[in-house]
N, C-alpha and C. Protein backbone atom coordinates (compact mmCIF):
# COMPACT_ATOMS: atom_id res chain seq x y z
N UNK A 1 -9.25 -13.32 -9.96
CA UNK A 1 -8.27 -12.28 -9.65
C UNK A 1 -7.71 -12.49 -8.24
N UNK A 2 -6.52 -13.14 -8.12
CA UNK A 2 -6.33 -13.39 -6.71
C UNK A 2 -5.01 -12.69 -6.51
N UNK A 3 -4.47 -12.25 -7.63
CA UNK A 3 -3.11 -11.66 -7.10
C UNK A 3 -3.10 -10.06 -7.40
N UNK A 4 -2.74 -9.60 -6.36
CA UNK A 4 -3.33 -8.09 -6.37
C UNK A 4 -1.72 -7.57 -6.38
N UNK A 5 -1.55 -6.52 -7.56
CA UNK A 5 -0.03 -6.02 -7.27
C UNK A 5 0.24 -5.16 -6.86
N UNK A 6 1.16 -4.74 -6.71
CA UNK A 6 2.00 -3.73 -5.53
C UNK A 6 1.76 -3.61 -3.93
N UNK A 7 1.60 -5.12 -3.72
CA UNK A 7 1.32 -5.58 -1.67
C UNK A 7 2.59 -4.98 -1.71
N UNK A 8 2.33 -4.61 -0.55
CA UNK A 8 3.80 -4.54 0.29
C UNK A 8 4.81 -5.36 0.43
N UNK A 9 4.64 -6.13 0.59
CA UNK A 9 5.65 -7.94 0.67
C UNK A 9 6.32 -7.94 -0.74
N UNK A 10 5.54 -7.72 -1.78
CA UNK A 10 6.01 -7.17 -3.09
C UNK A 10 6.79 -6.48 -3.23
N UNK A 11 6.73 -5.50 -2.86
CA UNK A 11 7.67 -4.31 -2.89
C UNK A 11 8.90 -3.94 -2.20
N UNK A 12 8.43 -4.44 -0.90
CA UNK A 12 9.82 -4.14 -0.10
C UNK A 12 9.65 -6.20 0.38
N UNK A 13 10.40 -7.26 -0.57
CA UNK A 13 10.60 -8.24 0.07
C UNK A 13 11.56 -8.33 1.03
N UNK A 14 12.49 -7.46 1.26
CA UNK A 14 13.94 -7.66 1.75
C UNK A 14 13.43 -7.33 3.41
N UNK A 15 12.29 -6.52 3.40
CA UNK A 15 11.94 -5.87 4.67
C UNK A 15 10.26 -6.52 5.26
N UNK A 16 9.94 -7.72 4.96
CA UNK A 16 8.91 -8.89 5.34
C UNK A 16 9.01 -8.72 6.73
N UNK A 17 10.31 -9.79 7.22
CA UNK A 17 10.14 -9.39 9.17
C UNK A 17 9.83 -8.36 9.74
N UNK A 18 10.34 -7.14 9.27
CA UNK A 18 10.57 -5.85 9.74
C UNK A 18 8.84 -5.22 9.63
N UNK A 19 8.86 -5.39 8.63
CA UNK A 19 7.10 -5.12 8.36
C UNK A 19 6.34 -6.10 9.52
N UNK A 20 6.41 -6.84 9.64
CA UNK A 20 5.80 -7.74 10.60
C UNK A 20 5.55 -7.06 12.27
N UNK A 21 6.95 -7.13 11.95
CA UNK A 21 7.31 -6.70 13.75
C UNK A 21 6.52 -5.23 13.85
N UNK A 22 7.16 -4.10 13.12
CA UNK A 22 6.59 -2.60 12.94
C UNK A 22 4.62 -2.93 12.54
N UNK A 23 4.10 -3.50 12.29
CA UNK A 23 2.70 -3.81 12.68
C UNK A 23 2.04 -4.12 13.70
N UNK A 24 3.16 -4.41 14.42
CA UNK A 24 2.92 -5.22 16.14
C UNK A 24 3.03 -4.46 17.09
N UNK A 25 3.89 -3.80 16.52
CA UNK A 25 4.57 -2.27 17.52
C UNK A 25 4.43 -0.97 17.30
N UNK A 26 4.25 -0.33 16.49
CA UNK A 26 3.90 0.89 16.06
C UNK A 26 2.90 0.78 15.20
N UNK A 27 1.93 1.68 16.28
CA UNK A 27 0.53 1.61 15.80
C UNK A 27 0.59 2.39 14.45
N UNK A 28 1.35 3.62 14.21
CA UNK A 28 1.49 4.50 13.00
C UNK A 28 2.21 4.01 12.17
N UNK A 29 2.83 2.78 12.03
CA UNK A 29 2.91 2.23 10.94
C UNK A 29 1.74 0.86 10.44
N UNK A 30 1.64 0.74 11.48
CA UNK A 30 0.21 -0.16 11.57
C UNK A 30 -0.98 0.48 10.49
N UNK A 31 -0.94 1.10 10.70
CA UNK A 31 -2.36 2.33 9.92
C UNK A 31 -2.09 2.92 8.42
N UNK A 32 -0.93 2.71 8.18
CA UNK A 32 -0.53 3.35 7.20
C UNK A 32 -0.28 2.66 6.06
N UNK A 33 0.23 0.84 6.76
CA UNK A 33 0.19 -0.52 6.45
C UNK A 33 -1.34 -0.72 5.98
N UNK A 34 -2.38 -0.19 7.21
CA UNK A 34 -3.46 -0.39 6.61
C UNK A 34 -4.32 0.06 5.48
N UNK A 35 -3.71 1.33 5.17
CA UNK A 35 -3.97 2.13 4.69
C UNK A 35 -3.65 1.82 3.22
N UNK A 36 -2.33 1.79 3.05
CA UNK A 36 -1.82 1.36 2.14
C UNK A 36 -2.78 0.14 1.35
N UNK A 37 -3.01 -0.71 1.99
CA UNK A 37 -3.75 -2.05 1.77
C UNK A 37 -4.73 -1.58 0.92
N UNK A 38 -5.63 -0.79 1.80
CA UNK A 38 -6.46 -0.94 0.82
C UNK A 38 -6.96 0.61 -0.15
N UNK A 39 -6.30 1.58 -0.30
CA UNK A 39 -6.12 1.92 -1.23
C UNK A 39 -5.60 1.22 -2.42
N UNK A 40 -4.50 0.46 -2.25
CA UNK A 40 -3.50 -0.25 -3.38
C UNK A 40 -5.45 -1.35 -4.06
N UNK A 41 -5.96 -1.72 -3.08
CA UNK A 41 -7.25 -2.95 -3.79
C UNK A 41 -7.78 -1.72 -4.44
N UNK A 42 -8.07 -0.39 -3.80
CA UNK A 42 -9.00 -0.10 -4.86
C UNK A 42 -8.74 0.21 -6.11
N UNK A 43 -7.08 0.58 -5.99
CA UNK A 43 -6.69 1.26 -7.13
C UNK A 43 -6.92 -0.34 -8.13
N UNK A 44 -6.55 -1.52 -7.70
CA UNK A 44 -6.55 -2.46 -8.47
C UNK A 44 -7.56 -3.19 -9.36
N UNK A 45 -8.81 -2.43 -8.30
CA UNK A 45 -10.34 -2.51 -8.44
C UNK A 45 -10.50 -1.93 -9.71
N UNK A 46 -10.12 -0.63 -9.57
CA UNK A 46 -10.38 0.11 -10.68
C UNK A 46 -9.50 0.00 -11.96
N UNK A 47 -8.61 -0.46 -12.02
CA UNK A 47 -7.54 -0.68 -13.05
C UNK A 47 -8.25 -2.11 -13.89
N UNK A 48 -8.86 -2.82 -12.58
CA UNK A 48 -9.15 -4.62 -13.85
C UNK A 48 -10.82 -4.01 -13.79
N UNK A 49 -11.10 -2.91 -13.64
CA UNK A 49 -12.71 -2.67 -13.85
C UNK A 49 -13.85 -3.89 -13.34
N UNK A 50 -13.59 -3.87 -11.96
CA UNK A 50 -14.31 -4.54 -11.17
C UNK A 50 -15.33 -3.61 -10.59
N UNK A 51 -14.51 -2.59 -10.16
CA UNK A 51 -15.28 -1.52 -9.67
C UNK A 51 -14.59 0.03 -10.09
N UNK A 52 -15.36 -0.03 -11.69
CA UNK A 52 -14.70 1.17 -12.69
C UNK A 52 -15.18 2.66 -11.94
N UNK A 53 -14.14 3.67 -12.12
CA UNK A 53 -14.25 5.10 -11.82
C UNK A 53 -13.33 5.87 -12.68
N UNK A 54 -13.97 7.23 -12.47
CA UNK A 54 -13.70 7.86 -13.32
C UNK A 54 -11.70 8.08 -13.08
N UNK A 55 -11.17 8.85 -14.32
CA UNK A 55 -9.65 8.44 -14.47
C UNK A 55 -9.44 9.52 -13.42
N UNK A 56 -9.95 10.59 -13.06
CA UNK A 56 -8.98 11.40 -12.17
C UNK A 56 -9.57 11.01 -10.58
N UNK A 57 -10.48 10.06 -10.52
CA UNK A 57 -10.49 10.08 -8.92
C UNK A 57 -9.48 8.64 -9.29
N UNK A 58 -8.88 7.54 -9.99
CA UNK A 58 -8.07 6.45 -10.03
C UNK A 58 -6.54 7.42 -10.47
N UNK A 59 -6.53 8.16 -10.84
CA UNK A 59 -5.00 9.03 -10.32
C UNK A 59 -4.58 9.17 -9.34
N UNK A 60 -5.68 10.08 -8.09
CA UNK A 60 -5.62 10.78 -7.30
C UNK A 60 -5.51 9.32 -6.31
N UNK A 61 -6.06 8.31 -6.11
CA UNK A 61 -5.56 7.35 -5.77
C UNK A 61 -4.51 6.51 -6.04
N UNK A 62 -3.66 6.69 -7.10
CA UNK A 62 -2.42 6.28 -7.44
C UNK A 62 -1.69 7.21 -6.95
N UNK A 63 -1.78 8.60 -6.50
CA UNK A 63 -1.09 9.24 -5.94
C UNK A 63 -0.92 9.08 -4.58
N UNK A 64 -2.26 8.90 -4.06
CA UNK A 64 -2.16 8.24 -2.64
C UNK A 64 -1.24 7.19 -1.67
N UNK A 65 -1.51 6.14 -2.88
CA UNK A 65 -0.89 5.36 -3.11
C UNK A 65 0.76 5.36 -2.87
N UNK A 66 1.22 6.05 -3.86
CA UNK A 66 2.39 6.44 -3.78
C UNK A 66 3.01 6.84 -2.51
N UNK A 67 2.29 7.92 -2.42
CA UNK A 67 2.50 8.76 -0.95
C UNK A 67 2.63 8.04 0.35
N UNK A 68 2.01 7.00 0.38
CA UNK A 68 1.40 6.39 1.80
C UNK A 68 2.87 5.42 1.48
N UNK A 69 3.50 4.66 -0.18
CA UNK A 69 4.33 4.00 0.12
C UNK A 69 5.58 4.75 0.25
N UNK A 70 5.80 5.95 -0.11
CA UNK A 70 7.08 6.97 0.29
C UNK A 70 7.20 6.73 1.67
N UNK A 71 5.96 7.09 2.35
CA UNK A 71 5.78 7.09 3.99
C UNK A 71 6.26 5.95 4.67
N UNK A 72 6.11 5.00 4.13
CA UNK A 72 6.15 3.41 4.88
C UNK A 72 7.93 3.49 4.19
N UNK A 73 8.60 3.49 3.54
CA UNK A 73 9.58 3.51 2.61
C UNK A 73 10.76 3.90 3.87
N UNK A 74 10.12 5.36 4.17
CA UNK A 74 10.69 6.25 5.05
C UNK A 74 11.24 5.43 6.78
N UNK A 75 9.92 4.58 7.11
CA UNK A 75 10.26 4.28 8.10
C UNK A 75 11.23 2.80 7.94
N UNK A 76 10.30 2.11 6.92
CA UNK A 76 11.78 1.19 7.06
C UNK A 76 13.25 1.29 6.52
N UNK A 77 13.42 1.81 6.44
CA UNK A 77 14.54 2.27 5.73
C UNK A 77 15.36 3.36 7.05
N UNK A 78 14.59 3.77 7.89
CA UNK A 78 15.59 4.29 9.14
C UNK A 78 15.50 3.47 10.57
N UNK A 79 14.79 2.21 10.15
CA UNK A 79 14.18 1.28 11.17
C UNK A 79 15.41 0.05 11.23
């Protein structure tokens, strides 16, 4: 299992540099980048049942999920 989906680089390819730079420089997107990270593994964890859980705590992390990428969405997109 080496390709994990919905990275960031994935999602927003158009915005790679920008992500780069905003990791270097703003610590609050830094964290949120991080954040993102690895919620998105666990959710992925739990989806290929590597590390199975029950369906409403793997919602409530797809919601997270979501949320944290609205957030990141937000900044590049006025960045």
């Amino acid at each position: 299992m080496s390709h994990t989906p919905h990275e960031l680089a994935e999602e927003f390819p158009e915005k790679i540099d920008l992500m780069s730079q905003l990791k270097q420089t703003d610590a609050h997107f830094s964290r949120l980048a991080d954040e993102y990270h690895d919620v998105n593994r666990a959710v992925h964890r739990a989806e290929t049942n590597v590390e199975p859980m029950e369906e409403l705590a793997e919602v409530e992390l797809r919601k997270k999920r979501a949320a944290l990428k609205d957030e990141i969405w937000g900044i590049l997109s006025k960045a």
